[in-house]
Protein backbone atom coordinates (compact mmCIF):
# COMPACT_ATOMS: atom_id res chain seq x y z
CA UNK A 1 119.60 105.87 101.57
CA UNK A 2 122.38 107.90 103.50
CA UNK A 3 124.81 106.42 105.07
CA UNK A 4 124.18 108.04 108.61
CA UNK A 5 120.58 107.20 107.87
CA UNK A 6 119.14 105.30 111.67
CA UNK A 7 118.12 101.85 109.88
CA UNK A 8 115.88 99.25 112.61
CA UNK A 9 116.60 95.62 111.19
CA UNK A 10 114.06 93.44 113.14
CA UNK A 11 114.83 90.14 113.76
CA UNK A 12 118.71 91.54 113.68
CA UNK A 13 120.16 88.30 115.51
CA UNK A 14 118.28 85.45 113.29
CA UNK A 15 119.66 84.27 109.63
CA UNK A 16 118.20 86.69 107.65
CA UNK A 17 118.20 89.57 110.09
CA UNK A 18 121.74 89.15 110.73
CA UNK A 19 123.10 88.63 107.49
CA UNK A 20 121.69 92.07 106.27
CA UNK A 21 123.93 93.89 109.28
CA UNK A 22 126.58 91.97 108.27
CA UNK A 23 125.84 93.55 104.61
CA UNK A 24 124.94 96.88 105.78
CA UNK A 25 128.04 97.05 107.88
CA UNK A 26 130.38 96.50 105.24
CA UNK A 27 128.80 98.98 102.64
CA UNK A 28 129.37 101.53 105.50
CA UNK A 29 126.27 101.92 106.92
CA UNK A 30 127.20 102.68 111.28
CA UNK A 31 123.81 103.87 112.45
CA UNK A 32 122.17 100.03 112.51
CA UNK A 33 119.52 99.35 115.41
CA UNK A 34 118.57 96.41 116.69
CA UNK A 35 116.60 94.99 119.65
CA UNK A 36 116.26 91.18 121.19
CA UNK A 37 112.83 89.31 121.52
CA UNK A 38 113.36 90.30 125.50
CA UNK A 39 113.83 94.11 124.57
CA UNK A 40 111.06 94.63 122.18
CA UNK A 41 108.25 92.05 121.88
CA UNK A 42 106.77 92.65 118.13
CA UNK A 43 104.06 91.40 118.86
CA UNK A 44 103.09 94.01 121.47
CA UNK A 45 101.24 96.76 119.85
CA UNK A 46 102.50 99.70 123.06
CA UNK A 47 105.91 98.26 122.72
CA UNK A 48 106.30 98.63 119.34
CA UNK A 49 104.97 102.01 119.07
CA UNK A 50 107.31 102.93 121.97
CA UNK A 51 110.11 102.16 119.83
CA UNK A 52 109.22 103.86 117.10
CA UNK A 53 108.37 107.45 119.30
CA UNK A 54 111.73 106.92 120.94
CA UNK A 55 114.69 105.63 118.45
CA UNK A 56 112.66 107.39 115.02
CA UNK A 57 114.38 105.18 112.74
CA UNK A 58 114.61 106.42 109.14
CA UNK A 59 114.93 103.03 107.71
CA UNK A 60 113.39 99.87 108.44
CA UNK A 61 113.84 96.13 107.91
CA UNK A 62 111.55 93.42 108.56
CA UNK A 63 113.18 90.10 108.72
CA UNK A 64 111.32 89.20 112.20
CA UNK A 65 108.94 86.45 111.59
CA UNK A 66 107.47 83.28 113.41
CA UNK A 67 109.09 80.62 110.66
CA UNK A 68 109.79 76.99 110.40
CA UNK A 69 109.46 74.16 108.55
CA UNK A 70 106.88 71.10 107.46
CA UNK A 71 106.54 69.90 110.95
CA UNK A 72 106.39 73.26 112.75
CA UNK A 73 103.51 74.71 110.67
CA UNK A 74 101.57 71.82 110.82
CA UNK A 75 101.64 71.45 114.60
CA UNK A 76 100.96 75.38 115.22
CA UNK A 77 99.13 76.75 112.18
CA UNK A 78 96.91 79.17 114.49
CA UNK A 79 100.38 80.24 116.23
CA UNK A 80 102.03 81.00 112.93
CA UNK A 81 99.27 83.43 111.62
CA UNK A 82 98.53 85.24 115.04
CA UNK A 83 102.25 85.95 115.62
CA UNK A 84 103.11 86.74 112.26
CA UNK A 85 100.09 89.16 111.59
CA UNK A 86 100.99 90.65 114.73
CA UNK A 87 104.06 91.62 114.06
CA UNK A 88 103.39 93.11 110.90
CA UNK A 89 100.54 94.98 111.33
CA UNK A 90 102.68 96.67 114.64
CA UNK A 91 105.95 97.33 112.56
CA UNK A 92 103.82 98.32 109.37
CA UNK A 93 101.89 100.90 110.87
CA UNK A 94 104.50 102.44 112.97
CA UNK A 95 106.40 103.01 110.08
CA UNK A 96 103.83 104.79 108.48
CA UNK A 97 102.59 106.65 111.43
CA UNK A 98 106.21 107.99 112.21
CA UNK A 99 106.99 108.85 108.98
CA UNK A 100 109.79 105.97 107.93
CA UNK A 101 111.33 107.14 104.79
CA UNK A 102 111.59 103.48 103.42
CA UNK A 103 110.73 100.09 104.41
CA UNK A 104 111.79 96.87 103.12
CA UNK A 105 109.48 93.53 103.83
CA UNK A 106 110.59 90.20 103.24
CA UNK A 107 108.03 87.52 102.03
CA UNK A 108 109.34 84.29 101.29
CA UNK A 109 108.42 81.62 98.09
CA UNK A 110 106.65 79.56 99.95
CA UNK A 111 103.43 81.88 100.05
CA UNK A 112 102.87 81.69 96.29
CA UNK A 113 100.44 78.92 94.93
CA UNK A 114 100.94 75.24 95.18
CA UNK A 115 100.94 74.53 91.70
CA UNK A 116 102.37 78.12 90.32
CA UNK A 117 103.81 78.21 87.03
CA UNK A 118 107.61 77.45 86.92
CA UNK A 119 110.04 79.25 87.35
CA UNK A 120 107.60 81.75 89.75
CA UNK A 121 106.76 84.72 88.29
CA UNK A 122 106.15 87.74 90.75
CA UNK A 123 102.27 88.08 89.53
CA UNK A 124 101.83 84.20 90.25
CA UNK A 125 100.64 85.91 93.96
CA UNK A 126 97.40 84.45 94.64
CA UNK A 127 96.36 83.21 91.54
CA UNK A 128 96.26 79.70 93.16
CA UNK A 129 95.78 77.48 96.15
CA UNK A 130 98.25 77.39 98.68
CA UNK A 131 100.41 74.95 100.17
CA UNK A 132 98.64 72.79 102.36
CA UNK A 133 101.86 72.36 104.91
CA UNK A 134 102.09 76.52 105.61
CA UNK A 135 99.38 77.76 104.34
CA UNK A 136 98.88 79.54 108.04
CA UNK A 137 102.19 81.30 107.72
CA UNK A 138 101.38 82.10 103.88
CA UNK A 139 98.34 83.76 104.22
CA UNK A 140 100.34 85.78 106.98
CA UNK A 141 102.78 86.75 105.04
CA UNK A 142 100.61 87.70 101.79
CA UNK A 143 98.79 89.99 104.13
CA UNK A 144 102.07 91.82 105.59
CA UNK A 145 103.01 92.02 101.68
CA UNK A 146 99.64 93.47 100.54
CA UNK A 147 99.58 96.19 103.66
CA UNK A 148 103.10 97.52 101.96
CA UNK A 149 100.70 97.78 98.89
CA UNK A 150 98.49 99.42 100.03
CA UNK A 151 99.76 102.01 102.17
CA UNK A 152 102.13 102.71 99.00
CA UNK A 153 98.87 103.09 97.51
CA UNK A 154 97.10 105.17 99.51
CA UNK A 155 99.64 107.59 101.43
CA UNK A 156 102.27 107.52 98.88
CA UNK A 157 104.57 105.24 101.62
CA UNK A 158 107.91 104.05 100.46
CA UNK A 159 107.40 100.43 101.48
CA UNK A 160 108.84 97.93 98.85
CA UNK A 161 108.59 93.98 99.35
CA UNK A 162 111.09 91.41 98.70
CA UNK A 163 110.28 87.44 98.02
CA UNK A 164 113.64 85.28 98.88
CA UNK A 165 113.86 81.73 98.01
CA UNK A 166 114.77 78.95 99.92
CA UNK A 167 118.08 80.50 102.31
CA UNK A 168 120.42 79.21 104.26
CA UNK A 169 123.72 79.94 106.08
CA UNK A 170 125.18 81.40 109.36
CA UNK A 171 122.99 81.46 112.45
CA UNK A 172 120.10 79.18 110.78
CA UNK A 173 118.33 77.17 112.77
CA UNK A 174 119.22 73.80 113.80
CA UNK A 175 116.91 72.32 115.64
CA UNK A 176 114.80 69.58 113.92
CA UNK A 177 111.15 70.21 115.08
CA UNK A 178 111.52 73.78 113.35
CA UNK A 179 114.22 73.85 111.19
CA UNK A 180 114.11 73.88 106.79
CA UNK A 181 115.59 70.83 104.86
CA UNK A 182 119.31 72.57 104.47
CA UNK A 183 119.88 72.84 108.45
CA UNK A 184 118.06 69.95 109.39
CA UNK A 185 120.55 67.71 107.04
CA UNK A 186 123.28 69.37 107.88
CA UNK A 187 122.83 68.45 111.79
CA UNK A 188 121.79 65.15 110.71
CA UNK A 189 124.51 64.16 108.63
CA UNK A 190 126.82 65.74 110.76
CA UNK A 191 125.68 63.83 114.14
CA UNK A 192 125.48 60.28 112.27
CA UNK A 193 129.30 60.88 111.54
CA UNK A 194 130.06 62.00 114.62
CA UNK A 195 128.33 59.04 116.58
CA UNK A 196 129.20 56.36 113.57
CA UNK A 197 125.48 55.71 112.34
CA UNK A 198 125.22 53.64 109.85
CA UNK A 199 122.63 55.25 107.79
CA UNK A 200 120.75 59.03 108.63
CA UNK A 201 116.90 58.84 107.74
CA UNK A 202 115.25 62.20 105.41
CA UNK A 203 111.48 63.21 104.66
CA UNK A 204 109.18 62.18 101.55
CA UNK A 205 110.51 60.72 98.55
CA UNK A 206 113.55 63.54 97.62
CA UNK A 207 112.13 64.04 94.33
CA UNK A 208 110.84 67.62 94.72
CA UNK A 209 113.04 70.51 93.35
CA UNK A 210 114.35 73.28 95.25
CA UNK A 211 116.38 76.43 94.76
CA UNK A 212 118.39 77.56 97.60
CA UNK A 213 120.59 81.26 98.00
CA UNK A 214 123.54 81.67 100.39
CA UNK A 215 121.88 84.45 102.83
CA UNK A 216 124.30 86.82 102.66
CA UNK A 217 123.87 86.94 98.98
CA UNK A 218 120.21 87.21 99.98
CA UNK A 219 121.19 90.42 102.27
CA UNK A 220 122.92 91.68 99.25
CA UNK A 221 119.98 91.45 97.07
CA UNK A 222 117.82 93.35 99.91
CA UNK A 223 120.33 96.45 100.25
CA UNK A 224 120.63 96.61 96.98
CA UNK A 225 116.98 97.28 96.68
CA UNK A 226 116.74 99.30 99.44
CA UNK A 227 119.48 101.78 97.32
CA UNK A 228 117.84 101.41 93.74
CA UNK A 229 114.39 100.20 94.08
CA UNK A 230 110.86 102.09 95.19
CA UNK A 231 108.19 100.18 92.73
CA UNK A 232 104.96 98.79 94.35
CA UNK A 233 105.46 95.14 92.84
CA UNK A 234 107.81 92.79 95.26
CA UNK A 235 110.97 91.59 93.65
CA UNK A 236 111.59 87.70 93.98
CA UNK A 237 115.43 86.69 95.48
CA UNK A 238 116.82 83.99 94.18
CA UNK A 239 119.74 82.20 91.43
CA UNK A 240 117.14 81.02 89.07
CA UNK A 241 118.59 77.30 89.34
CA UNK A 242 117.59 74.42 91.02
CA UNK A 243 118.01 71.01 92.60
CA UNK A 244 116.22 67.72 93.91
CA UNK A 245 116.08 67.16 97.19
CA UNK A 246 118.32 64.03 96.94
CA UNK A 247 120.39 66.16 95.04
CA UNK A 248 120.91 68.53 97.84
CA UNK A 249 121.29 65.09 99.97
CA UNK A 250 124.24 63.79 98.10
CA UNK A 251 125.94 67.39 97.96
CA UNK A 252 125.23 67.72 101.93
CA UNK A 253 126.58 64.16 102.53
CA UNK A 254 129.83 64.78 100.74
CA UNK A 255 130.31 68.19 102.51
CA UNK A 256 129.94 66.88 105.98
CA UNK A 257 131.66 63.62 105.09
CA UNK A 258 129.22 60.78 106.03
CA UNK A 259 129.76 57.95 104.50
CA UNK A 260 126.50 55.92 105.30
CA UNK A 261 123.03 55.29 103.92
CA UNK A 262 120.58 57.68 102.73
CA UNK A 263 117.03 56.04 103.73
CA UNK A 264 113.91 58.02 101.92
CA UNK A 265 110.63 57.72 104.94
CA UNK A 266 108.09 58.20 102.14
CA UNK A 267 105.42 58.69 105.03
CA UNK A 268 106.45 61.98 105.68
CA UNK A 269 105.30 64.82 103.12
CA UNK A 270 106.98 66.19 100.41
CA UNK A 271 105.63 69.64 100.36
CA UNK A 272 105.44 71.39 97.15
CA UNK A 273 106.22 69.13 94.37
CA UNK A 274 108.89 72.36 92.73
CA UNK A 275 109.72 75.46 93.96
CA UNK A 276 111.93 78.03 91.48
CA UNK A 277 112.11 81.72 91.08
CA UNK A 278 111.95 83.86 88.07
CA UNK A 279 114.89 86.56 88.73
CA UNK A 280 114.24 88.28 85.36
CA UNK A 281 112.73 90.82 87.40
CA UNK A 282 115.97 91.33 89.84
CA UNK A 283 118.57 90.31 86.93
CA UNK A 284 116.83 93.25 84.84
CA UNK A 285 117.20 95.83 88.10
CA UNK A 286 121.26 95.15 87.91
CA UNK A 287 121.83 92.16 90.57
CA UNK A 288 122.97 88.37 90.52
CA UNK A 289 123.95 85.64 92.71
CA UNK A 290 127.56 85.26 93.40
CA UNK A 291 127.90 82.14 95.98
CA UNK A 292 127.12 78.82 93.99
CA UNK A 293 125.35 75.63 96.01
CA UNK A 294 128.26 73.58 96.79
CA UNK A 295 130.67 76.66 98.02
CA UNK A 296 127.29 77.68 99.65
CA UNK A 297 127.01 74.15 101.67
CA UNK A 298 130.61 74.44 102.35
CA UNK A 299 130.21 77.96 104.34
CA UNK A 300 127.16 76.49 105.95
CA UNK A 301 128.48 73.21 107.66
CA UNK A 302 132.11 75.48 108.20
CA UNK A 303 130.02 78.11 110.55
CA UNK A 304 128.11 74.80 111.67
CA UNK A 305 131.22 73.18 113.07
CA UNK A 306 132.85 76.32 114.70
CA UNK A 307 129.14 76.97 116.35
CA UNK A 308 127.87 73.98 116.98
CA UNK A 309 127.70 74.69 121.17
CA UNK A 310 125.64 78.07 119.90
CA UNK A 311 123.69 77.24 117.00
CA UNK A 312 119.71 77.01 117.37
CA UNK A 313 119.53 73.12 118.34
């Protein structure tokens, strides 16, 4: 990568999208496109190709995706693969057809097997069942992964994939029909202080485990591979340590101050009973984690606070 080099992040204004500008930016990278939902619909095969004819970005970035949590991809399963296939079979192609010298896909944990081996190797990728709870938006996302494969494979396309973990930090989203378990306790611990409830209910039983990365060390990671890595195996994102979900609870609760009652609806699913990386892979390429959980929590409900009136609610 050059640093005038014309890099396209899409999905430049959501958590992941915007934390890599905010990394880009400060490495000294100027030349950083990036268009609203309004501006350029992904999903719109002439749109996208538009784009692509016009700006003739050498790098691009994609961090759009239709995403939420339990309740979300449960409710809209059909919505989750349509949109997200969509979007990656318009972006992927364009990037081949106009000649992109590198792209950079991010995948998330959550598409590997239910019961993968622990910590998740990179070559646990469908050797399994999935998920049950987003296995729409998994099977998605395993195809947008395997295209990168493939046209690597067959025209020789610099297209490398990425798998983060579990992220969180500025510009997340908030609201609690579609939002992951970090946000979503956040907002709820931080509106049963505010309005003096006595106790703040939380999904399943909070005995799965969980490993969660800042996301600007995630945007980190993904320049950093964009600068030193071109092999056609994706590269999992993560710290390598993890956490229960009442863990994260108690850590969340502190942070934001409530002083209530924790109460555990065990009707509501867990999702996948654990859930860790195996950053051998990215450890042995030259890059680690800098921002531990609890300083991580602390940034979160911090930008929380100061956005509250802005945030995705």
């Amino acid at each position: 990568m050059e640093k005038n080099d014309k890099i396209y992040v899409a999905g430049h204004r959501g958590l992941v999208g915007s934390a890599i500008v905010r990394n880009l930016q400060a490495k000294g990278y100027t030349n950083i496109v990036g268009k609203t939902h309004k501006e350029l619909d992904l999903t719109n095969q002439a749109m996208v190709r538009e784009f692509f004819e016009k700006e003739k970005p050498d790098i691009v970035v994609l961090a759009a995706a239709r995403v939420g949590g339990i309740n979300a991809n449960n409710t809209a399963p059909a919505d989750f693969a349509y949109e997200n296939m969509q979007i990656q079979c318009n972006v992927i192609e364009c990037c081949h057809r106009y000649k992109v010298k590198k792209l950079l896909f991010l995948g998330s944990t959550c598409i590997y097997p239910k019961m993968a081996p622990q910590p998740i190797p990179e070559d646990a990728l469908l050797t399994g069942p999935l998920e049950e709870t987003n296995e729409a938006y998994a099977i998605a996302k395993i195809a947008g992964m395997e295209m990168c494969r493939f046209y690597k494979k067959q025209y020789g396309d610099d297209f490398i994939s990425c798998m983060p973990t579990n992220l969180y930090g500025p510009y997340d989203n908030y609201d609690l029909d579609g939002s992951h378990v970090m946000p979503a306790m956040i907002r709820k611990f931080h509106e049963a202080k505010v309005n003096g409830a006595a106790s703040v209910e939380l999904w399943g039983t909070g005995t799965p485990l969980r490993e969660f990365l800042y996301v600007d060390d995630m945007a980190d990671a993904c320049v950093f591979l964009l600068e030193n890595y071109n092999g056609e195996r994706h590269v999992n994102i993560g710290t390598g340590k993890e956490v229960t979900i009442k863990e994260l609870a108690q850590i969340v609760k502190k942070t934001v101050g409530f002083e209530g009652e924790i109460v555990w609806n065990r009707d509501m699913p867990d999702g996948t009973p654990r859930k860790l990386t195996d950053v051998n892979k990215l450890h042995g390429l030259g890059w680690t984690h800098k921002i531990e959980l609890e300083e991580g929590v602390e940034l979160a409900y911090q930008w929380f606070k100061d956005n509250v009136e802005n945030a995705r609610m």
